[in-house]
N, C-alpha and C. Protein backbone atom coordinates (compact mmCIF):
# COMPACT_ATOMS: atom_id res chain seq x y z
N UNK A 1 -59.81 49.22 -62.13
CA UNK A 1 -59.45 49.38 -63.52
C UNK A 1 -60.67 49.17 -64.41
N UNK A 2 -61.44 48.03 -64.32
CA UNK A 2 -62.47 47.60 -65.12
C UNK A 2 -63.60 49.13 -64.65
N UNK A 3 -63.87 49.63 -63.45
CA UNK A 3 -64.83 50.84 -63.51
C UNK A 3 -64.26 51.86 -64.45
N UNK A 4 -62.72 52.11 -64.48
CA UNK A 4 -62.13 53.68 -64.84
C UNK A 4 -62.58 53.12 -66.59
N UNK A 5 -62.88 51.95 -66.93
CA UNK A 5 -62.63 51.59 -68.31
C UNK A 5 -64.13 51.85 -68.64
N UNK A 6 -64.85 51.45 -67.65
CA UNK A 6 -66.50 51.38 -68.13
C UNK A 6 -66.96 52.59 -68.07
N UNK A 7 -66.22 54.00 -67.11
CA UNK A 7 -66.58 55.20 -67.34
C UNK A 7 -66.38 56.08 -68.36
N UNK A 8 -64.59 54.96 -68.96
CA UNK A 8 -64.54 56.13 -70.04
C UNK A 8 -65.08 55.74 -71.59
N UNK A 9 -65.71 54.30 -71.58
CA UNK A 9 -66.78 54.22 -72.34
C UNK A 9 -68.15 54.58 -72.90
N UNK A 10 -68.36 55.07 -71.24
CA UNK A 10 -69.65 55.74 -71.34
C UNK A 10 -69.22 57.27 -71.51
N UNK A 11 -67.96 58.01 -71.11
CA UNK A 11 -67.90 59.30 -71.88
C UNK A 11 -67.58 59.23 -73.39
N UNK A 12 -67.18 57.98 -73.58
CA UNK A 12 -66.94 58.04 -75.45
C UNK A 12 -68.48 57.80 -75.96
N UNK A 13 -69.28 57.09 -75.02
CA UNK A 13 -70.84 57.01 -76.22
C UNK A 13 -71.36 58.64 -76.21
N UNK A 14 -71.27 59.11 -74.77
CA UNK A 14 -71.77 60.23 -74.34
C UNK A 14 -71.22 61.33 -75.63
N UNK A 15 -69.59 61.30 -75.74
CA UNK A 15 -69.06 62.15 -76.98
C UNK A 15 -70.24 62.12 -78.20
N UNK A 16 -70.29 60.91 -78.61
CA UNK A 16 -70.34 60.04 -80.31
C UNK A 16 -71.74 60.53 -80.15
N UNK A 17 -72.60 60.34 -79.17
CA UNK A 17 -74.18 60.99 -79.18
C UNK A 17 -74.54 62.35 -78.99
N UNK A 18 -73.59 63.40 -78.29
CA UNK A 18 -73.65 64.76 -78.26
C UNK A 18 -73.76 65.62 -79.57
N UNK A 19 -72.79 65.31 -80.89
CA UNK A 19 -73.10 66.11 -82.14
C UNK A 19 -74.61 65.49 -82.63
N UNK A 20 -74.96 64.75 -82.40
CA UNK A 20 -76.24 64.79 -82.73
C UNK A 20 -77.39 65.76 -82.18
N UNK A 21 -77.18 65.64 -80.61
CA UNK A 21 -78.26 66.56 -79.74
C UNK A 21 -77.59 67.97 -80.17
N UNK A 22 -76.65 68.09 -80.31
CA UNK A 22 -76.07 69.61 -80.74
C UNK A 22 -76.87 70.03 -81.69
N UNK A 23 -76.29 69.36 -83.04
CA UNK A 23 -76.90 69.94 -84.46
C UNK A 23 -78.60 69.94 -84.38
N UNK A 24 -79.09 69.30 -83.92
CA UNK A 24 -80.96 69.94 -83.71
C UNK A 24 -80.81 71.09 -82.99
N UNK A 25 -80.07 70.84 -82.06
CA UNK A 25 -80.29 72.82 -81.44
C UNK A 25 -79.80 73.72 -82.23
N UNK A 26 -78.83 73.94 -82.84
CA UNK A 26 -78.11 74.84 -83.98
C UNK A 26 -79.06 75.61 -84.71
N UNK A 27 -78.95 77.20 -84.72
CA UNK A 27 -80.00 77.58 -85.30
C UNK A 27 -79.25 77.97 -86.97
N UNK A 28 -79.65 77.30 -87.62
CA UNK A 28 -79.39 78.48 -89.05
C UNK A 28 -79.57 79.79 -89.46
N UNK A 29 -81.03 79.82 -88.80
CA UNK A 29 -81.82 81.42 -89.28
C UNK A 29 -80.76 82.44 -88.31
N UNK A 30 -80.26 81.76 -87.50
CA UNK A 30 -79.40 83.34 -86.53
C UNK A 30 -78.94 84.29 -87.35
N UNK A 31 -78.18 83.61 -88.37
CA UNK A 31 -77.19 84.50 -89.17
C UNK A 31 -78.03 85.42 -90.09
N UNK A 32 -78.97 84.71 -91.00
CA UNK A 32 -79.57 85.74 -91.71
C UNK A 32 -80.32 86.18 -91.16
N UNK A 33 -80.90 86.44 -90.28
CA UNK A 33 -81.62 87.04 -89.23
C UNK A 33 -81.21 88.24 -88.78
N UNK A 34 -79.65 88.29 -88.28
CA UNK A 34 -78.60 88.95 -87.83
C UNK A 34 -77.92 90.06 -89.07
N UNK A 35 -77.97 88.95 -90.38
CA UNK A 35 -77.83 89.93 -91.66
C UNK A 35 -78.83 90.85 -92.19
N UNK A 36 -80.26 90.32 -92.15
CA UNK A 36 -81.31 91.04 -92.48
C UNK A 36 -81.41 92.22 -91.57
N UNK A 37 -82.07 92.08 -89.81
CA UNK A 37 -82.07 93.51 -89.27
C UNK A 37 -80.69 94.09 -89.18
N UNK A 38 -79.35 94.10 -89.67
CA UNK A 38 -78.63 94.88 -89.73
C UNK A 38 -78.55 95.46 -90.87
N UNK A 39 -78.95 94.99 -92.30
CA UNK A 39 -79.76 95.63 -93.46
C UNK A 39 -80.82 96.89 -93.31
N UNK A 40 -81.90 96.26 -92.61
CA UNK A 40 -83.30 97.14 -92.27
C UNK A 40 -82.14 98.53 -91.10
N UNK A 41 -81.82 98.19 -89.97
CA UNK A 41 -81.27 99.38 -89.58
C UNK A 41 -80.45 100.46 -90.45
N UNK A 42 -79.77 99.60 -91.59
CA UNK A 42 -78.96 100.39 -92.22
C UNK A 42 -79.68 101.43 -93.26
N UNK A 43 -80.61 100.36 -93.28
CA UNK A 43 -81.62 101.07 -94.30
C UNK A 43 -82.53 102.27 -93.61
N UNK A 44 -83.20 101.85 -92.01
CA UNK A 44 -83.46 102.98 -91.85
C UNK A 44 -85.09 101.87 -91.81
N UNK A 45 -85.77 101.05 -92.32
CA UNK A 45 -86.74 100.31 -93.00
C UNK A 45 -87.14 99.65 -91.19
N UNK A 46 -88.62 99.25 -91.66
CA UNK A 46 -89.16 98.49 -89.95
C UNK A 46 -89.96 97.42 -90.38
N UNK A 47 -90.06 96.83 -92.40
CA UNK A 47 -91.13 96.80 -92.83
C UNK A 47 -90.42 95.86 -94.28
N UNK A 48 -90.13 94.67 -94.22
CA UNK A 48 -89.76 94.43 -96.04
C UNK A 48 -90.80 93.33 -96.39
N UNK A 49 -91.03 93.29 -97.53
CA UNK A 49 -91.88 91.90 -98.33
C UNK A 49 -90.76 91.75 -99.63
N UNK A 50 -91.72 90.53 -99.97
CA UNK A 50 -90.59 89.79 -101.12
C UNK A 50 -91.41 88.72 -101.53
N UNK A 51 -91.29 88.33 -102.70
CA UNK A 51 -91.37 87.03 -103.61
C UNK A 51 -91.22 85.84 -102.79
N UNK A 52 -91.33 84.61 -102.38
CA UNK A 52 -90.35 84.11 -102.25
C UNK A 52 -90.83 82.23 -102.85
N UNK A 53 -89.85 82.04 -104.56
CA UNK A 53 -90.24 81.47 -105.18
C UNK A 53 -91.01 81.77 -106.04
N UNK A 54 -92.18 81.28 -106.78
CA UNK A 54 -92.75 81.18 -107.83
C UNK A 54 -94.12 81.81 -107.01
N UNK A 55 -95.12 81.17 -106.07
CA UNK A 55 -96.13 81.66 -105.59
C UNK A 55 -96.52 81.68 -104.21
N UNK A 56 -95.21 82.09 -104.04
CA UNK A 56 -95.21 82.34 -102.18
C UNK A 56 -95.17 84.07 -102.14
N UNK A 57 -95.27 84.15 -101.03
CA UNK A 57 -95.14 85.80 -100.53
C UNK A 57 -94.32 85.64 -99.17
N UNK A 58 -93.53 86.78 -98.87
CA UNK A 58 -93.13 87.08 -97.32
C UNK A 58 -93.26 87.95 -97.18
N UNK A 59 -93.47 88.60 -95.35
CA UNK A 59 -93.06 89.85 -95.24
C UNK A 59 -93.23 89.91 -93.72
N UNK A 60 -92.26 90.76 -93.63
CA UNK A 60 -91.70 91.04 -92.14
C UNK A 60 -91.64 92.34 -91.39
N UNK A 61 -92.32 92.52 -90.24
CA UNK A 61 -92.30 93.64 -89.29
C UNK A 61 -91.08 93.53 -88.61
N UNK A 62 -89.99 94.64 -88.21
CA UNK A 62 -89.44 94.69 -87.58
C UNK A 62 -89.18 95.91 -86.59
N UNK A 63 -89.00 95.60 -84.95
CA UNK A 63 -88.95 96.01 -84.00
C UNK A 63 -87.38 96.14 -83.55
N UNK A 64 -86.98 97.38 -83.84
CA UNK A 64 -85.50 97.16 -83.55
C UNK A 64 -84.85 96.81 -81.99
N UNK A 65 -84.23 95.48 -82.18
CA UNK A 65 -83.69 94.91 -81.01
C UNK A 65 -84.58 94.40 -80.48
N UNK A 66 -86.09 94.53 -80.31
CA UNK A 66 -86.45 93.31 -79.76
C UNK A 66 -87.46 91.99 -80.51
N UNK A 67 -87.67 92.43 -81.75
CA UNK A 67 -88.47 91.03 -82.44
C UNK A 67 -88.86 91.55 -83.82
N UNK A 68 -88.88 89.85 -84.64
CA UNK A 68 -89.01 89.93 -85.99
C UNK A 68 -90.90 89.20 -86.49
N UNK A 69 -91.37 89.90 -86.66
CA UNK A 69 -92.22 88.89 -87.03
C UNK A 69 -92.52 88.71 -88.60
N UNK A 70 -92.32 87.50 -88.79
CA UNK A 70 -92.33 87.32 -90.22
C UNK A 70 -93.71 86.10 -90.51
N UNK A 71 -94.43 86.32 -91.71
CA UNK A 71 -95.55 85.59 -92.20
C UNK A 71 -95.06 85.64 -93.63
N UNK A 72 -95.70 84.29 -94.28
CA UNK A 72 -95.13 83.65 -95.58
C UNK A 72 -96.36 83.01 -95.69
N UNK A 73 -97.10 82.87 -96.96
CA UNK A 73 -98.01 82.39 -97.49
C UNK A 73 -98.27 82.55 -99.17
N UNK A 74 -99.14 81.52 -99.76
CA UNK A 74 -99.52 82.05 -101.04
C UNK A 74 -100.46 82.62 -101.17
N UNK A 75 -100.97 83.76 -101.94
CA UNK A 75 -101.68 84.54 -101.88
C UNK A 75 -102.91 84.21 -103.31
N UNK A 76 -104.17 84.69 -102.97
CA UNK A 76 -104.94 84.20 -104.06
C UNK A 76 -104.95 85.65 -105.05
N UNK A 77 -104.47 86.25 -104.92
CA UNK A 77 -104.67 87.43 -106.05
C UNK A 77 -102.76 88.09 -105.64
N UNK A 78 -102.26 87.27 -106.63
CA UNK A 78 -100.99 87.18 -106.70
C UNK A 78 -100.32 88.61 -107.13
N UNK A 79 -101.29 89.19 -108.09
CA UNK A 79 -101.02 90.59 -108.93
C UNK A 79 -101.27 91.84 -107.85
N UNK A 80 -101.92 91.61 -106.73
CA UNK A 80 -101.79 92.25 -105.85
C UNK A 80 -100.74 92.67 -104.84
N UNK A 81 -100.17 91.53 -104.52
CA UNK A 81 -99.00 90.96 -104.16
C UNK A 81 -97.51 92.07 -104.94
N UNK A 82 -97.58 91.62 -105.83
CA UNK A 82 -96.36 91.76 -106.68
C UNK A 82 -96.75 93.51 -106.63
N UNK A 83 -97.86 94.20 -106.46
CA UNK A 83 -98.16 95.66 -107.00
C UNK A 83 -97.71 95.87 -105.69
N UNK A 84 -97.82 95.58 -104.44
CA UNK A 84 -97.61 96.26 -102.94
C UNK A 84 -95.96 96.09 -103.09
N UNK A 85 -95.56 95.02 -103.38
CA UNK A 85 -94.13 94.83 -103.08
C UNK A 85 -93.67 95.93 -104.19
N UNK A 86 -94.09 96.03 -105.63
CA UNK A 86 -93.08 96.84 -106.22
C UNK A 86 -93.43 98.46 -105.96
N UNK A 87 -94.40 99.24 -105.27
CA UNK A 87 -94.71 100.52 -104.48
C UNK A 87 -94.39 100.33 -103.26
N UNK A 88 -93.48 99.24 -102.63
CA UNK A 88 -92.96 99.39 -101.08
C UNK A 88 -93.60 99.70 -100.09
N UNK A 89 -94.87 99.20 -100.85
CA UNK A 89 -95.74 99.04 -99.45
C UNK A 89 -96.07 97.88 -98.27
N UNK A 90 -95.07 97.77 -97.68
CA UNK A 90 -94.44 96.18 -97.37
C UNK A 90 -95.51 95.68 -95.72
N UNK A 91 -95.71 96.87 -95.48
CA UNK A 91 -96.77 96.31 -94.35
C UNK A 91 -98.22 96.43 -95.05
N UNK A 92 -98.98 96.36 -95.56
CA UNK A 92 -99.76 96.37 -96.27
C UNK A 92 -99.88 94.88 -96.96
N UNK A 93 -98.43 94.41 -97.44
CA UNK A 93 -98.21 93.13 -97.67
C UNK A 93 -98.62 92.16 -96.43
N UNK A 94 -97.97 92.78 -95.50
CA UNK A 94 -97.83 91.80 -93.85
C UNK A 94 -99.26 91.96 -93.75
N UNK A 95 -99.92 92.86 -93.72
CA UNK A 95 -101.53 93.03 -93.41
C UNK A 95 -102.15 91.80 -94.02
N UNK A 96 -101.79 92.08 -95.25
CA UNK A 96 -102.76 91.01 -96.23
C UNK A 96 -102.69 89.30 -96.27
N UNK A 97 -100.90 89.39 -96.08
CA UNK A 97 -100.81 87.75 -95.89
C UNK A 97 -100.87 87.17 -94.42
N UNK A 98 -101.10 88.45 -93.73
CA UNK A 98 -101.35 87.97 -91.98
C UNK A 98 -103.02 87.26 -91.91
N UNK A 99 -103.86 88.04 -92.95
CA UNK A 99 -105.15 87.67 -92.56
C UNK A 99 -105.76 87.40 -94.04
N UNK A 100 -105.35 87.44 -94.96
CA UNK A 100 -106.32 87.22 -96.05
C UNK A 100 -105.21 86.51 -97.38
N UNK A 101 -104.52 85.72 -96.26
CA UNK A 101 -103.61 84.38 -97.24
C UNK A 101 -104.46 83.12 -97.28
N UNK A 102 -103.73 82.16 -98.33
CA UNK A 102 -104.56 81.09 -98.23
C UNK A 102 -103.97 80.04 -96.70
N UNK A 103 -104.65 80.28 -95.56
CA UNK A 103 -104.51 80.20 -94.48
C UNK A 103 -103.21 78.79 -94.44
N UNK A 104 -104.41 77.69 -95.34
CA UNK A 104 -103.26 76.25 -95.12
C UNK A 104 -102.21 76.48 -95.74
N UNK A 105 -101.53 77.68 -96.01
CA UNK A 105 -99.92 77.63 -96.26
C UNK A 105 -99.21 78.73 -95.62
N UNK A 106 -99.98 79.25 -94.90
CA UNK A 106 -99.22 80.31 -93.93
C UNK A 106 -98.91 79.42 -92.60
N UNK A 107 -97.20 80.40 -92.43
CA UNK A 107 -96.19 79.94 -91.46
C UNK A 107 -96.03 81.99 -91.30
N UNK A 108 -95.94 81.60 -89.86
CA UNK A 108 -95.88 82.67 -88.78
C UNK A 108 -94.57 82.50 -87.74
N UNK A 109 -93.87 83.16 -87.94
CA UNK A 109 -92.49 83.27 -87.29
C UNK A 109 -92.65 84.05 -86.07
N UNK A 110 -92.67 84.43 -84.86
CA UNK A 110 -92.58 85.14 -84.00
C UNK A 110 -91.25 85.37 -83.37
N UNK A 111 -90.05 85.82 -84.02
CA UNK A 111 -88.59 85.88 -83.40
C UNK A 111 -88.33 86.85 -82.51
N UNK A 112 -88.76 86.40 -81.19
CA UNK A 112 -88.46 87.75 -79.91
C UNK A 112 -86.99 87.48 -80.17
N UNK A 113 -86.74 88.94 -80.31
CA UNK A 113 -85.18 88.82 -79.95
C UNK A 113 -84.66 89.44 -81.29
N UNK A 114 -84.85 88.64 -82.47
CA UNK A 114 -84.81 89.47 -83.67
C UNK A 114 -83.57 88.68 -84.32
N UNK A 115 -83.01 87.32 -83.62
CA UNK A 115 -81.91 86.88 -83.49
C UNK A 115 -81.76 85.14 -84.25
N UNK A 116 -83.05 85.53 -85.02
CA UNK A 116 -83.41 83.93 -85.31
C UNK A 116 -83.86 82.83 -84.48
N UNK A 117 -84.56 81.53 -85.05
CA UNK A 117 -85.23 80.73 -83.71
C UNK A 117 -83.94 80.74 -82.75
N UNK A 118 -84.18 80.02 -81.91
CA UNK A 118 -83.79 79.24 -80.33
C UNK A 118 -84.21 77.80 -80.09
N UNK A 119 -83.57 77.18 -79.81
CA UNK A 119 -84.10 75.79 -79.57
C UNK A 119 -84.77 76.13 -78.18
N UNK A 120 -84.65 76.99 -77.20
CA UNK A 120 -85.15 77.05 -75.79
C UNK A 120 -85.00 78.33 -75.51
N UNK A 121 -85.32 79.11 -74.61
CA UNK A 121 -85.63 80.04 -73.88
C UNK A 121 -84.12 79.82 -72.80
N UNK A 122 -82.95 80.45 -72.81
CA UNK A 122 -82.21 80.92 -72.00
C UNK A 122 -82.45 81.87 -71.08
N UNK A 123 -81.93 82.42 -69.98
CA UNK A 123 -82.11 82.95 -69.05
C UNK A 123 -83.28 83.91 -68.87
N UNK A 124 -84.09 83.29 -68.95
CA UNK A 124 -85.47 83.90 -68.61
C UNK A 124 -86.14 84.26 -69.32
N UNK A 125 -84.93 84.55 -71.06
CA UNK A 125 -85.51 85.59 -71.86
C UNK A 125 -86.67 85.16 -72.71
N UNK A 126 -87.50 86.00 -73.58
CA UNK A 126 -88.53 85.41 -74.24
C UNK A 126 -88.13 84.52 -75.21
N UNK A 127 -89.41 83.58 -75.87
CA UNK A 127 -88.91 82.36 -76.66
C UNK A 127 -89.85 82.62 -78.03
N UNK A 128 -89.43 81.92 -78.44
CA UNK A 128 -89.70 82.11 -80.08
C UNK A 128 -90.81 81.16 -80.20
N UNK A 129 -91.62 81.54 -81.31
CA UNK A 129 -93.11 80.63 -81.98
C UNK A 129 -93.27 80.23 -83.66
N UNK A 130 -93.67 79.73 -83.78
CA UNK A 130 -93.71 79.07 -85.05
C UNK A 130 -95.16 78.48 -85.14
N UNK A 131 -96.12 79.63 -85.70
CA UNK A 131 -97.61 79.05 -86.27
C UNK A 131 -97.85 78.54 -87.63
N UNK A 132 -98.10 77.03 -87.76
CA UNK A 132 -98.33 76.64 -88.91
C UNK A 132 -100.21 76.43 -88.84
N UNK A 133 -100.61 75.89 -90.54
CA UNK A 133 -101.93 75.50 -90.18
C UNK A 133 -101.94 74.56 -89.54
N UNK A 134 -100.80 73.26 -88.82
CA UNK A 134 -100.76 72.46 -88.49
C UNK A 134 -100.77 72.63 -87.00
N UNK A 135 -100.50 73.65 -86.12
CA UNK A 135 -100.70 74.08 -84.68
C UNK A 135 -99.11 75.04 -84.93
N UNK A 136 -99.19 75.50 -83.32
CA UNK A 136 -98.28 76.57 -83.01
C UNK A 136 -96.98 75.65 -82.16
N UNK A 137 -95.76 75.87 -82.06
CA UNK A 137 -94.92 75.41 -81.22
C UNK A 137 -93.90 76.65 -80.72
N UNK A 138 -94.06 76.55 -79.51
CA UNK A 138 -92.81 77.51 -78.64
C UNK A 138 -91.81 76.59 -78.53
N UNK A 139 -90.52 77.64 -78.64
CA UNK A 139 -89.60 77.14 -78.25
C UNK A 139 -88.90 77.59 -76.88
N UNK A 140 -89.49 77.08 -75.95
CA UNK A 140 -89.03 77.49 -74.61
C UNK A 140 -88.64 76.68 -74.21
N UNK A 141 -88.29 75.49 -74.64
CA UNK A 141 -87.64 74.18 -73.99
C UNK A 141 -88.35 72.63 -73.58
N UNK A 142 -89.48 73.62 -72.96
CA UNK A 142 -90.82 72.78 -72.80
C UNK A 142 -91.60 71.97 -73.96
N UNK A 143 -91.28 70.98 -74.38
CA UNK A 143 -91.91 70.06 -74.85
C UNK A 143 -93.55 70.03 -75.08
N UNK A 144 -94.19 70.03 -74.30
CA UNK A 144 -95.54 70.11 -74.12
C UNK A 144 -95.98 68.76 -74.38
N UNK A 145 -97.11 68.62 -75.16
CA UNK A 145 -97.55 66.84 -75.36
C UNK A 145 -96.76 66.50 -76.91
N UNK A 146 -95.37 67.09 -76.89
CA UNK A 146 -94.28 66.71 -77.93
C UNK A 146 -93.13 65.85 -76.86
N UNK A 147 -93.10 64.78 -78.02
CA UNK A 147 -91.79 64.26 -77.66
C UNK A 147 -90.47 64.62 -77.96
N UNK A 148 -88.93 64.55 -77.30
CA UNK A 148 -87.89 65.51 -77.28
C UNK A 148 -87.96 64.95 -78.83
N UNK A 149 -87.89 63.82 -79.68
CA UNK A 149 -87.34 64.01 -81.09
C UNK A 149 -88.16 64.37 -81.87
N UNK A 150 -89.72 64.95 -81.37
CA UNK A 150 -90.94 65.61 -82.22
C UNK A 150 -90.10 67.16 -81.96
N UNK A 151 -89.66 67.29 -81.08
CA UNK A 151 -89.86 68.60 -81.21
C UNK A 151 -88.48 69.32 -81.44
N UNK A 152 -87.55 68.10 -81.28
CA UNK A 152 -86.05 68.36 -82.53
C UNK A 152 -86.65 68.39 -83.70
N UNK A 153 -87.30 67.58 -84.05
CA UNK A 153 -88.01 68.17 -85.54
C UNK A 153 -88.87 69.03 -85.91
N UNK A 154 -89.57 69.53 -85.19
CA UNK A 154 -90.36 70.89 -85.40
C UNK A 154 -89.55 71.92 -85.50
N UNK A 155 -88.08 72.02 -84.51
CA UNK A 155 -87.19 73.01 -84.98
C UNK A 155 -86.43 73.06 -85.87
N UNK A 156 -86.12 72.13 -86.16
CA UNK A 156 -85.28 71.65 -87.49
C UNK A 156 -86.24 72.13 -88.89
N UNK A 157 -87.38 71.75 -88.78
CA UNK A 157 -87.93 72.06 -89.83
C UNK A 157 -88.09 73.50 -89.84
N UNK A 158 -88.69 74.04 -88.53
CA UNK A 158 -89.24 75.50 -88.50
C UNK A 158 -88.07 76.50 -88.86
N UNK A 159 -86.65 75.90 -88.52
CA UNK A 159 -85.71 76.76 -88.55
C UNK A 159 -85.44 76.73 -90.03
N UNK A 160 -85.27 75.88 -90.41
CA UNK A 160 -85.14 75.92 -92.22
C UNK A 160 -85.93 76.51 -93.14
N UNK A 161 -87.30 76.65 -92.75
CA UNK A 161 -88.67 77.76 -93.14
C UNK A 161 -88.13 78.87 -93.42
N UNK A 162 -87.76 79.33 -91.63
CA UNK A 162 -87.77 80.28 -91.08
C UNK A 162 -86.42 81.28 -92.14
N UNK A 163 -85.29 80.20 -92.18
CA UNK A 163 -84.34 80.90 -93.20
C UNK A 163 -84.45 80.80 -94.73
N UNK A 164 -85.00 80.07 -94.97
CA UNK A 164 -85.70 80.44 -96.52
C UNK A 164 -86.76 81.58 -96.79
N UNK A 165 -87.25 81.86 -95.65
CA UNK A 165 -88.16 83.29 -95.64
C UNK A 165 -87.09 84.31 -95.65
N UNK A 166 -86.37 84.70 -94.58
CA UNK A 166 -85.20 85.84 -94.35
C UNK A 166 -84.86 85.44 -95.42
N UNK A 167 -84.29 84.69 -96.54
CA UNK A 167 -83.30 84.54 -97.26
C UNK A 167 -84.24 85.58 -98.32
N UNK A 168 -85.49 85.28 -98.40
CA UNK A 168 -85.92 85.76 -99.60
C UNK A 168 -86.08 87.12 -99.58
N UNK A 169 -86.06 87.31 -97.84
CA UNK A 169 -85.83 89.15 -98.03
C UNK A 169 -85.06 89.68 -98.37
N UNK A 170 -83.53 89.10 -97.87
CA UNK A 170 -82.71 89.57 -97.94
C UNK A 170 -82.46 89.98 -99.10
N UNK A 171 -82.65 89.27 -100.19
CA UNK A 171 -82.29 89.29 -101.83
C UNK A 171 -83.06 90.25 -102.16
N UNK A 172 -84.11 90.52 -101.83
CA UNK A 172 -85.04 91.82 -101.74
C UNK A 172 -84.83 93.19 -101.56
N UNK A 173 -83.82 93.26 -99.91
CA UNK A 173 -83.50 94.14 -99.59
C UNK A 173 -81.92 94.68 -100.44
N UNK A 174 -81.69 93.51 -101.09
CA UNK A 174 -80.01 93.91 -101.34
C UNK A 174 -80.41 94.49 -103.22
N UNK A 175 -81.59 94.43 -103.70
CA UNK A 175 -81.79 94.62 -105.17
C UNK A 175 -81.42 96.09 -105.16
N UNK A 176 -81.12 96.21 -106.36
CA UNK A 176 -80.62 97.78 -106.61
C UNK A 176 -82.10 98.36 -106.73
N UNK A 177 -82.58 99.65 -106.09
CA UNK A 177 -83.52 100.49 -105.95
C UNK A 177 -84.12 100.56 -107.79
């Protein structure tokens, strides 16, 4: 009796500690991720930029069905910026804030899949990256010289980036022409 009691104690801590390890894996960006390239297909588009905020920029390549790559930075000639985005020249944007942003505020999304981050790499498939000026982190499951709650927080954070960027396309992509 005293074991069946001490096991089902340890499945009640096991419960009470699981929504925690859950919600770090939970991706947010899936959905707008999922909303955005079903936008760009509808649209026909492989290619959006956008505002995002006061003196940020985004802009995103897309590969239908298999990856999103999105870069976000502030840009030092802002009026440039705003002239590519309003002539829809949206890779031209990606060109410029890929290599000639102000580096320490560019974040680099690499979404194989096109499906928003991943906390890990499932069945074999490719895994997602996140380049800050601060270093790069995969999410393949593998830790590396991160500890498991460094690198619940690198996704946590990266994933919240990651959907404040899509978010700002989206509003982009949905403006009346």
């Amino acid at each position: 009796m005293t074991a069946i009691r001490g096991f089902g104690l340890v499945a009640l801590v096991g419960l009470l500690l699981a929504p925690s390890t859950l919600s770090a894996q939970d991706s947010k960006s899936a959905t707008v991720a999922g909303e955005l390239t079903r936008l760009l297909d509808e649209m026909k588009l492989d290619a959006v930029a956008a505002t995002q905020g006061t003196d940020r920029f985004v802009a995103a390549l897309y590969f239908q069905g298999s990856q999103l790559l999105v870069v976000g930075a502030k840009y030092s000639v802002p009026d440039r910026m705003n002239q590519l985005i309003g002539q829809r020249q949206y890779r031209d944007v990606y060109a410029d804030l890929s290599s000639a942003s102000e580096q320490a505020t560019k974040i680099f999304v690499m979404d194989l899949g096109a499906n928003g981050l991943k906390f890990k790499r499932e069945n074999n498939e490719p895994f997602d990256t996140v380049d800050t000026s601060g270093g790069s982190v995969a999410f393949n499951g593998e830790r590396g010289k991160l500890s498991e709650d460094d690198y619940k927080k690198e996704f946590v954070t990266s994933d919240e980036q990651y959907t404040s960027m899509l978010q700002a396309l989206l509003v982009a992509l949905k403006k009346p022409s």
